[in-house]
Protein backbone atom coordinates (compact mmCIF):
# COMPACT_ATOMS: atom_id res chain seq x y z
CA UNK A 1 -15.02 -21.09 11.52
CA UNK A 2 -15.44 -21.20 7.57
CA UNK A 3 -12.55 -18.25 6.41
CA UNK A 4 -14.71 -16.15 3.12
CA UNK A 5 -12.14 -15.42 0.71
CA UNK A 6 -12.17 -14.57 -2.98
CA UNK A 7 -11.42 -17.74 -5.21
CA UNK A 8 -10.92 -15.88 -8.79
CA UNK A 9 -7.13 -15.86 -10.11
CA UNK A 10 -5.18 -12.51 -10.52
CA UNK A 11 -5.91 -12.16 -14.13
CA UNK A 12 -9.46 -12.95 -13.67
CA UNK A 13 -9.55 -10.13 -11.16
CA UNK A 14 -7.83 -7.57 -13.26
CA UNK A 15 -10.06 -8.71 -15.75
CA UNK A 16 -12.79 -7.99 -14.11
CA UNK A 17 -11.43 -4.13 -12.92
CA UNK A 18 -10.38 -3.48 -16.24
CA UNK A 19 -13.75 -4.10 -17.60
CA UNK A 20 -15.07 -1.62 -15.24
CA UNK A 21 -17.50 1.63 -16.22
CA UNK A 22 -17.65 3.15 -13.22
CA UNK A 23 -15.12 5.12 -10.84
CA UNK A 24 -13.88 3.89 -7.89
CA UNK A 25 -13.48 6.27 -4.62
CA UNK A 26 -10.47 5.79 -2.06
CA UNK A 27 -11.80 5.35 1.54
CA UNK A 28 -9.84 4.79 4.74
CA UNK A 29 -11.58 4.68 8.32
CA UNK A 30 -10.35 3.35 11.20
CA UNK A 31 -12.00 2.35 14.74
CA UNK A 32 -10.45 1.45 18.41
CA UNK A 33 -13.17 -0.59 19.44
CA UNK A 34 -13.46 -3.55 21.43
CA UNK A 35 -14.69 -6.67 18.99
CA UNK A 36 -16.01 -9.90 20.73
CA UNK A 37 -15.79 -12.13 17.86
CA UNK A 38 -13.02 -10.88 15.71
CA UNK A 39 -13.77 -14.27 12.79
CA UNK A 40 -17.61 -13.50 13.01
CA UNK A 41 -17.29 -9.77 12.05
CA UNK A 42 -14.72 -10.62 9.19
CA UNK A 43 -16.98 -13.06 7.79
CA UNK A 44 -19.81 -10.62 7.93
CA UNK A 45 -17.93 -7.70 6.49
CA UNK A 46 -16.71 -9.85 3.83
CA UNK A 47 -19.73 -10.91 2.82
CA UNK A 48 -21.45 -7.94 2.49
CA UNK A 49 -18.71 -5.77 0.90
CA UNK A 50 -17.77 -7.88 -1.28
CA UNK A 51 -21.60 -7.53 -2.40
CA UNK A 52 -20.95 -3.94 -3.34
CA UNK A 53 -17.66 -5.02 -5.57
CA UNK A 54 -15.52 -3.49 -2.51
CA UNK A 55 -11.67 -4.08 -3.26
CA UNK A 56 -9.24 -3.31 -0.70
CA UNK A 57 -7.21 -4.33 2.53
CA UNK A 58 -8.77 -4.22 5.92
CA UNK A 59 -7.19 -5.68 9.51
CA UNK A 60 -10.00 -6.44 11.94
CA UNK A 61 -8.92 -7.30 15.73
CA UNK A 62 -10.35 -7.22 19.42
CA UNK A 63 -9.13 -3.50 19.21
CA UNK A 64 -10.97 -2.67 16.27
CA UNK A 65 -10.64 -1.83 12.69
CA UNK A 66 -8.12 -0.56 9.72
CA UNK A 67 -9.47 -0.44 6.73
CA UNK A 68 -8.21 1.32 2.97
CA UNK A 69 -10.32 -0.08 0.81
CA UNK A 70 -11.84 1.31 -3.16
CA UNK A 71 -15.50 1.97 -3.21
CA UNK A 72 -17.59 1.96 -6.77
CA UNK A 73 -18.90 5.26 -7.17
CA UNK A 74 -22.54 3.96 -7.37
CA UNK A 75 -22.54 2.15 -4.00
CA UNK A 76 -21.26 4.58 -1.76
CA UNK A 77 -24.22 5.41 -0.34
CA UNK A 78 -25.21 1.98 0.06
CA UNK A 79 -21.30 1.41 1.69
CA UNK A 80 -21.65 4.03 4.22
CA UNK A 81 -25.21 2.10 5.61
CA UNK A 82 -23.28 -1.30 5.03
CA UNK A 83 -20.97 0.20 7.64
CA UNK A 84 -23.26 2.00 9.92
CA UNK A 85 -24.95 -1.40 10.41
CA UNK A 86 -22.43 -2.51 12.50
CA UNK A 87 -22.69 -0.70 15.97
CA UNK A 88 -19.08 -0.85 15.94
CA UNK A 89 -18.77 1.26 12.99
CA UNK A 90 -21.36 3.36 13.38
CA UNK A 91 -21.17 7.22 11.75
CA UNK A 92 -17.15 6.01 11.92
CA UNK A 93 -15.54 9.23 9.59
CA UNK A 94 -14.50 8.51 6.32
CA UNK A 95 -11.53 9.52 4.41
CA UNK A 96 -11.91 10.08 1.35
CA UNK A 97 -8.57 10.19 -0.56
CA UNK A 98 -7.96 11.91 -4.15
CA UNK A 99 -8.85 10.43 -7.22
CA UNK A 100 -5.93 9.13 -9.25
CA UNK A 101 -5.19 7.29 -12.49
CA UNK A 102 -3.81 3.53 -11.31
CA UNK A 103 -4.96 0.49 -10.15
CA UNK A 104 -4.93 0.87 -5.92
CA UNK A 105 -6.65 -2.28 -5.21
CA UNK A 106 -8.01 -5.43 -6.91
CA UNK A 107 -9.25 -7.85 -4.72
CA UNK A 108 -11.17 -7.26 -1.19
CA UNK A 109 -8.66 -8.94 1.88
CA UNK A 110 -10.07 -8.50 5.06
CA UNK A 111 -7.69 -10.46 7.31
CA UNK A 112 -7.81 -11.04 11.57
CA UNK A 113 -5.05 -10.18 13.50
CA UNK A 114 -4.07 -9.91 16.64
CA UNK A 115 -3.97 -5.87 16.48
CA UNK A 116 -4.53 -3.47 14.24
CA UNK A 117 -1.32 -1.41 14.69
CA UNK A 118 1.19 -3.59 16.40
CA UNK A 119 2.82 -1.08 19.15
CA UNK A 120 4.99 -4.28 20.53
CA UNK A 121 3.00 -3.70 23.91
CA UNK A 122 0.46 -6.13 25.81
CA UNK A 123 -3.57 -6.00 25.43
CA UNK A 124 -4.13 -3.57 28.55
CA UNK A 125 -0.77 -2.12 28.99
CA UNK A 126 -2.38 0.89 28.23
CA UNK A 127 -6.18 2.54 27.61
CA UNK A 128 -6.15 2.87 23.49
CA UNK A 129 -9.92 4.41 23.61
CA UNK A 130 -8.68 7.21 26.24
CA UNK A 131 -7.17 9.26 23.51
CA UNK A 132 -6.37 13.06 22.67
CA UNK A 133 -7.96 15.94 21.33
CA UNK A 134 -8.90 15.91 17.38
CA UNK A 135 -7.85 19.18 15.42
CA UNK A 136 -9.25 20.36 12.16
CA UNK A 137 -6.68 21.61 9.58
CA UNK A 138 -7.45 25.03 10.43
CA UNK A 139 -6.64 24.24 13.98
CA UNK A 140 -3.50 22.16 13.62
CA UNK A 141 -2.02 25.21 11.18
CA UNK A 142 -2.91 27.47 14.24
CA UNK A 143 -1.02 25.77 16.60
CA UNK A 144 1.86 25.27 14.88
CA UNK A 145 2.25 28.94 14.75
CA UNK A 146 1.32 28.85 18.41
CA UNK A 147 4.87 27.16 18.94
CA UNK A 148 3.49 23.67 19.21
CA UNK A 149 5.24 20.25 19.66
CA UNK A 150 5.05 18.93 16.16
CA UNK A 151 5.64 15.34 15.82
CA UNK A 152 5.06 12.66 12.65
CA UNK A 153 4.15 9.44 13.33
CA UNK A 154 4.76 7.79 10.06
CA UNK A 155 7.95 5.53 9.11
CA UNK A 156 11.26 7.38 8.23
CA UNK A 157 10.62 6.87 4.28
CA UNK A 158 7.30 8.32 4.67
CA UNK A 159 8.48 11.37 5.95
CA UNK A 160 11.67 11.84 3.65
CA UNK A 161 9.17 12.25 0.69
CA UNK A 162 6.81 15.07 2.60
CA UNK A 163 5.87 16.06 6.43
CA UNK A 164 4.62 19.49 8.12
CA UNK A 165 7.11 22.00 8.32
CA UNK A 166 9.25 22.10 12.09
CA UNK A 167 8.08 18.84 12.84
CA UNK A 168 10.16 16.33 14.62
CA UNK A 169 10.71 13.03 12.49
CA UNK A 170 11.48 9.97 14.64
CA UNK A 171 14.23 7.63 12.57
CA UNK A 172 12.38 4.44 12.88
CA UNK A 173 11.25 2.04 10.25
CA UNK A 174 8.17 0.23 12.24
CA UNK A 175 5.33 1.92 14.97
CA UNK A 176 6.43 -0.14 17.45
CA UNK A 177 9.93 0.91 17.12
CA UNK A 178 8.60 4.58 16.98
CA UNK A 179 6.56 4.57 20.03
CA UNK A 180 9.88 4.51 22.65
CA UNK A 181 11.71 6.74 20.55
CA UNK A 182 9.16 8.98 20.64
CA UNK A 183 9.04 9.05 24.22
CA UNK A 184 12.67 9.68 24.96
CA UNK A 185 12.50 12.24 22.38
CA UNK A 186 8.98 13.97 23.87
CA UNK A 187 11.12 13.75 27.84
CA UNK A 188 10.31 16.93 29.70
CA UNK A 189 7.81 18.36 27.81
CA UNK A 190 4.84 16.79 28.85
CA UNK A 191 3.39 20.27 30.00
CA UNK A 192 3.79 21.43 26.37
CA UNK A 193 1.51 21.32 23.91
CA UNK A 194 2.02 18.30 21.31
CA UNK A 195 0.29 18.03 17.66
CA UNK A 196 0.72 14.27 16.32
CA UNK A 197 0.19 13.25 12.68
CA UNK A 198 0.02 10.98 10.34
CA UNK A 199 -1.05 9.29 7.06
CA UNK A 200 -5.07 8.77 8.06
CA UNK A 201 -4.64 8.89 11.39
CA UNK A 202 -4.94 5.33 13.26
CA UNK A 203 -1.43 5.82 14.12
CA UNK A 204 -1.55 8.86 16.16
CA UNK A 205 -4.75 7.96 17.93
CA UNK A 206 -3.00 4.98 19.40
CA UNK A 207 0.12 7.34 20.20
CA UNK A 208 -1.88 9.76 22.28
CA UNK A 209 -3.46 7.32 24.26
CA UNK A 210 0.06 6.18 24.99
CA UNK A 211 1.55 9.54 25.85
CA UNK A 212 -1.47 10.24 28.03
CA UNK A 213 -0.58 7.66 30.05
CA UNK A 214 2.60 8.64 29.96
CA UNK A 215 1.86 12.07 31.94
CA UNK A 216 1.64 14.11 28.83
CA UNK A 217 -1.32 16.96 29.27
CA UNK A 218 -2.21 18.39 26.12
CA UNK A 219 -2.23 15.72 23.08
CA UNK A 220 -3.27 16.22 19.93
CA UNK A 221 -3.87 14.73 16.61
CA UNK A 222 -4.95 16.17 13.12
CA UNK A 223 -8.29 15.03 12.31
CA UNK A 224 -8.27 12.54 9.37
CA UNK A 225 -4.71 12.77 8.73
CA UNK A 226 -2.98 14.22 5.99
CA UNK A 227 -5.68 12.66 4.01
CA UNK A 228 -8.17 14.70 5.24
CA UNK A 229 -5.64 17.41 5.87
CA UNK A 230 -5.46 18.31 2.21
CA UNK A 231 -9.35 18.31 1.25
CA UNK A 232 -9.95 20.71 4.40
CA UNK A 233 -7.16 22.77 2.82
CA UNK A 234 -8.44 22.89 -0.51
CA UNK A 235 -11.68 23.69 0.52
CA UNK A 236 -11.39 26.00 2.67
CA UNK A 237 -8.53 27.68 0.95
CA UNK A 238 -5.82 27.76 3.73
CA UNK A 239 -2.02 27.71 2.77
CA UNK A 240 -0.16 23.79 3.76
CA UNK A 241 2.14 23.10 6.46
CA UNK A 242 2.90 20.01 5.17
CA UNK A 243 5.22 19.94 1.71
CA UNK A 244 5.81 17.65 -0.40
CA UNK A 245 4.29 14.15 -1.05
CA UNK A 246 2.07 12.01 1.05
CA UNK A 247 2.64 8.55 1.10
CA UNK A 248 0.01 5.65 0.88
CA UNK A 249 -0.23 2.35 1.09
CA UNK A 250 -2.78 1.77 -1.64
CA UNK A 251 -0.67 1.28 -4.55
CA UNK A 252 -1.22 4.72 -6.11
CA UNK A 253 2.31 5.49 -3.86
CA UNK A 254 1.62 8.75 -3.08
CA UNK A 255 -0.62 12.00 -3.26
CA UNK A 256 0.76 15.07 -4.31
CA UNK A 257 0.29 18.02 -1.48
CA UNK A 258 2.55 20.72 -2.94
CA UNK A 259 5.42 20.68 -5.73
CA UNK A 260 8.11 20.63 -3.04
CA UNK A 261 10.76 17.98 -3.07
CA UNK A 262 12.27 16.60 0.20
CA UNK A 263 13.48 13.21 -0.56
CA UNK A 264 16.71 12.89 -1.48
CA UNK A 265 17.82 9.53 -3.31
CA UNK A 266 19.28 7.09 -0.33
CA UNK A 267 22.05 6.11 -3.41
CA UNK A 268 23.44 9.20 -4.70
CA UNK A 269 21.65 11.57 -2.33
CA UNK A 270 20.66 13.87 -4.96
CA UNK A 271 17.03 15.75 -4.82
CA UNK A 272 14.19 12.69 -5.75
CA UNK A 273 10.70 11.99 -4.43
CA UNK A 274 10.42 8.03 -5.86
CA UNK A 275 9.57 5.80 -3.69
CA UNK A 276 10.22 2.13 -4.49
CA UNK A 277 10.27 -1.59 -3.91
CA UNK A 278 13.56 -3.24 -3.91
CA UNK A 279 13.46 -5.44 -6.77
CA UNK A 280 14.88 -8.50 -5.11
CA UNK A 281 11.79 -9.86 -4.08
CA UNK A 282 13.30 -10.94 -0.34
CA UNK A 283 14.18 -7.81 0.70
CA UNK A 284 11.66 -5.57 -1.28
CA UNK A 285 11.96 -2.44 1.02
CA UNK A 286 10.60 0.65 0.70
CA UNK A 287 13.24 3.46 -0.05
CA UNK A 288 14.09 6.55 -2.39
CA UNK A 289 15.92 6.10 -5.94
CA UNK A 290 15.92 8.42 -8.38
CA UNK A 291 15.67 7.54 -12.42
CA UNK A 292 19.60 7.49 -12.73
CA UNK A 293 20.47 4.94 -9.64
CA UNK A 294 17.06 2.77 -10.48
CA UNK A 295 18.47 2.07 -13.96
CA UNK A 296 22.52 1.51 -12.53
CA UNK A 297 21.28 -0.38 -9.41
CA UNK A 298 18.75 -2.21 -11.32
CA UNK A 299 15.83 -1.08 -8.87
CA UNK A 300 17.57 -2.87 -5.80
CA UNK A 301 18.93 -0.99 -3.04
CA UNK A 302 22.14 -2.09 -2.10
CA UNK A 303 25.18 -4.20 -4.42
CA UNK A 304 24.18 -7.10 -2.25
CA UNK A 305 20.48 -7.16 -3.23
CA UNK A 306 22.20 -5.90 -7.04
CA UNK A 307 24.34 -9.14 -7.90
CA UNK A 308 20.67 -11.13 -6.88
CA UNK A 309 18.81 -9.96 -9.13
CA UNK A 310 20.91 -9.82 -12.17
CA UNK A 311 20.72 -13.97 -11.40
CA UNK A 312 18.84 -16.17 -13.54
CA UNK A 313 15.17 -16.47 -12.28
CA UNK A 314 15.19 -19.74 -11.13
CA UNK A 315 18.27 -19.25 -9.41
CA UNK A 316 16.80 -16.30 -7.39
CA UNK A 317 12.96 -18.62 -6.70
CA UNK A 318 15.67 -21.13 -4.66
CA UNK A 319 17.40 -18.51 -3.14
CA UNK A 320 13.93 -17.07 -1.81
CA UNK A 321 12.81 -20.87 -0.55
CA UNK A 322 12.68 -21.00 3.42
CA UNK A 323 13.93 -16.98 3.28
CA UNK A 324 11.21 -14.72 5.18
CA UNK A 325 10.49 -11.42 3.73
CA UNK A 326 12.12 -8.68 5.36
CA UNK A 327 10.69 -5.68 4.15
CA UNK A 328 13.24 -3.55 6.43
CA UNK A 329 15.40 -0.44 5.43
CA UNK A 330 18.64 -1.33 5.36
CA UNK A 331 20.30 1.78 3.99
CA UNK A 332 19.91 5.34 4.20
């Protein structure tokens, strides 16, 4: 089947979003759903987003959907029946993130993959649409002064920078490494009361279904994630559980919650909230440097990654031939 991509060059693109009157609106959704023809509803989506100048990055598979994509302000209505066409996505919730200076996306990529959320598990190992309760903000606040079981799903540098306050924070750098961890950890308490969370949500909707069929009784997830978490807190005027920052994977970095700082630099361990790239580009991991360490370490994170990039470029391009991108923490 004939693969719709966008043929315009970076600089064409940026171009293009630079040139731009209009706002843009963050949206994330998400959908376990079973898809028949994963290619066919790619091609479709791509086609008609990409109609309504849709940028983003979306994973479809025959589980469903992930999507994070940047919506002109003057086609969102016509985005939401875009979506709704599909009886897959129909009424799916929208989250809409906060407005912030920076460029999050600038190009639509809608790719097929085998899953959405790779949980290193089998198609049927487990029921993913047989999932746990959804709790508003006003909710998930109440039961963590209830006593609940509070755990975040996210990756370990996602909850240095910010996560609700009591909750446990698995040390794991992928979902799939999370998922056993978090069921040792969870071991005898499966007649307890457990609140999941995470960035939009996709993650702990797959991680209730698992613990459900694990024997655990009372799951529950926060509605929307933090993303949602902080516009039902705003509007309805209720203090935050979570502190700090909340990461996402849009290239705005993060969205500020509250003031608090968490993170600690993973150099010099003093009190930072950066989150960065490791400038060599074969190991570019996500971790915490502050100003200081950036500038000494020259933005890598560790003397090994260092001594590479202080090499000549061309030097470092043959290095990087036949080397896979890692993308793994490697200190902390």
């Amino acid at each position: 089947m004939y693969f719709k991509a966008n043929t315009l060059s970076k600089q064409e693109l940026l171009a293009k979003l630079e040139a731009e009157t209009f706002e843009r609106i963050p949206v994330s959704f998400y959908r376990y759903v079973m898809i028949d023809s994963v290619e066919a509803f790619r091609n479709a989506l791509y086609d008609e987003w990409s109609q309504l100048g849709v940028l983003g990055r979306v994973y479809v598979a025959r589980e469903g959907i992930n999507a994070q994509v940047s919506v002109p302000a003057p086609q969102m209505e016509a985005f939401r029946v875009a979506v709704d066409m599909h009886r897959e996505l129909k009424d799916v919730p929208f989250k809409i993130g906060l407005r912030q200076d920076g460029v999050a996306f600038w190009k639509l990529v809608i790719k097929a993959r085998e899953y959405i959320l790779a949980d290193g598990l089998d198609h049927g190992s487990y029921d993913v649409t047989n999932v746990g309760s959804h709790l508003s903000a006003k909710e998930f606040n109440e039961a963590i002064e209830g006593g609940a079981v509070v755990v975040d799903m996210r990756n370990n540098f996602e909850s240095d920078i910010g996560h609700f306050e009591g909750a446990l924070c698995p040390n794991a750098d992928t979902f799939r490494e999370e998922l056993p961890v978090v069921l040792e950890t969870l071991q005898g308490k499966e007649e307890e009361k457990i609140l999941l969370y995470c960035t939009g949500g996709i993650r702990c909707e797959k991680t209730s279904a698992f613990l459900k069929h694990h024997g655990f009784k009372d799951v529950n997830q926060l509605h929307g994630g933090i993303i949602d978490y902080k516009h039902q807190i705003d509007a309805e005027e209720l203090s935050s559980k979570y502190k700090g920052l909340n990461y996402v994977f849009d290239g705005r970095e993060a969205e500020v919650i509250t003031e608090d700082v968490l993170g600690v630099c993973y150099q010099c361990k003093r009190s930072a909230n950066t989150t960065v790239n490791c400038s060599n580009q074969v190991c570019h991991v996500l971790f915490i440097q502050c100003p200081d360490c950036q500038e000494h370490m020259n933005g890598a994170c560790s003397e090994g990654c260092k001594e590479i990039t202080l090499l000549p470029e061309e030097e470092q391009k043959q290095r990087r031939k036949g080397v896979k991108y890692t993308g793994r923490l490697v200190l902390r």
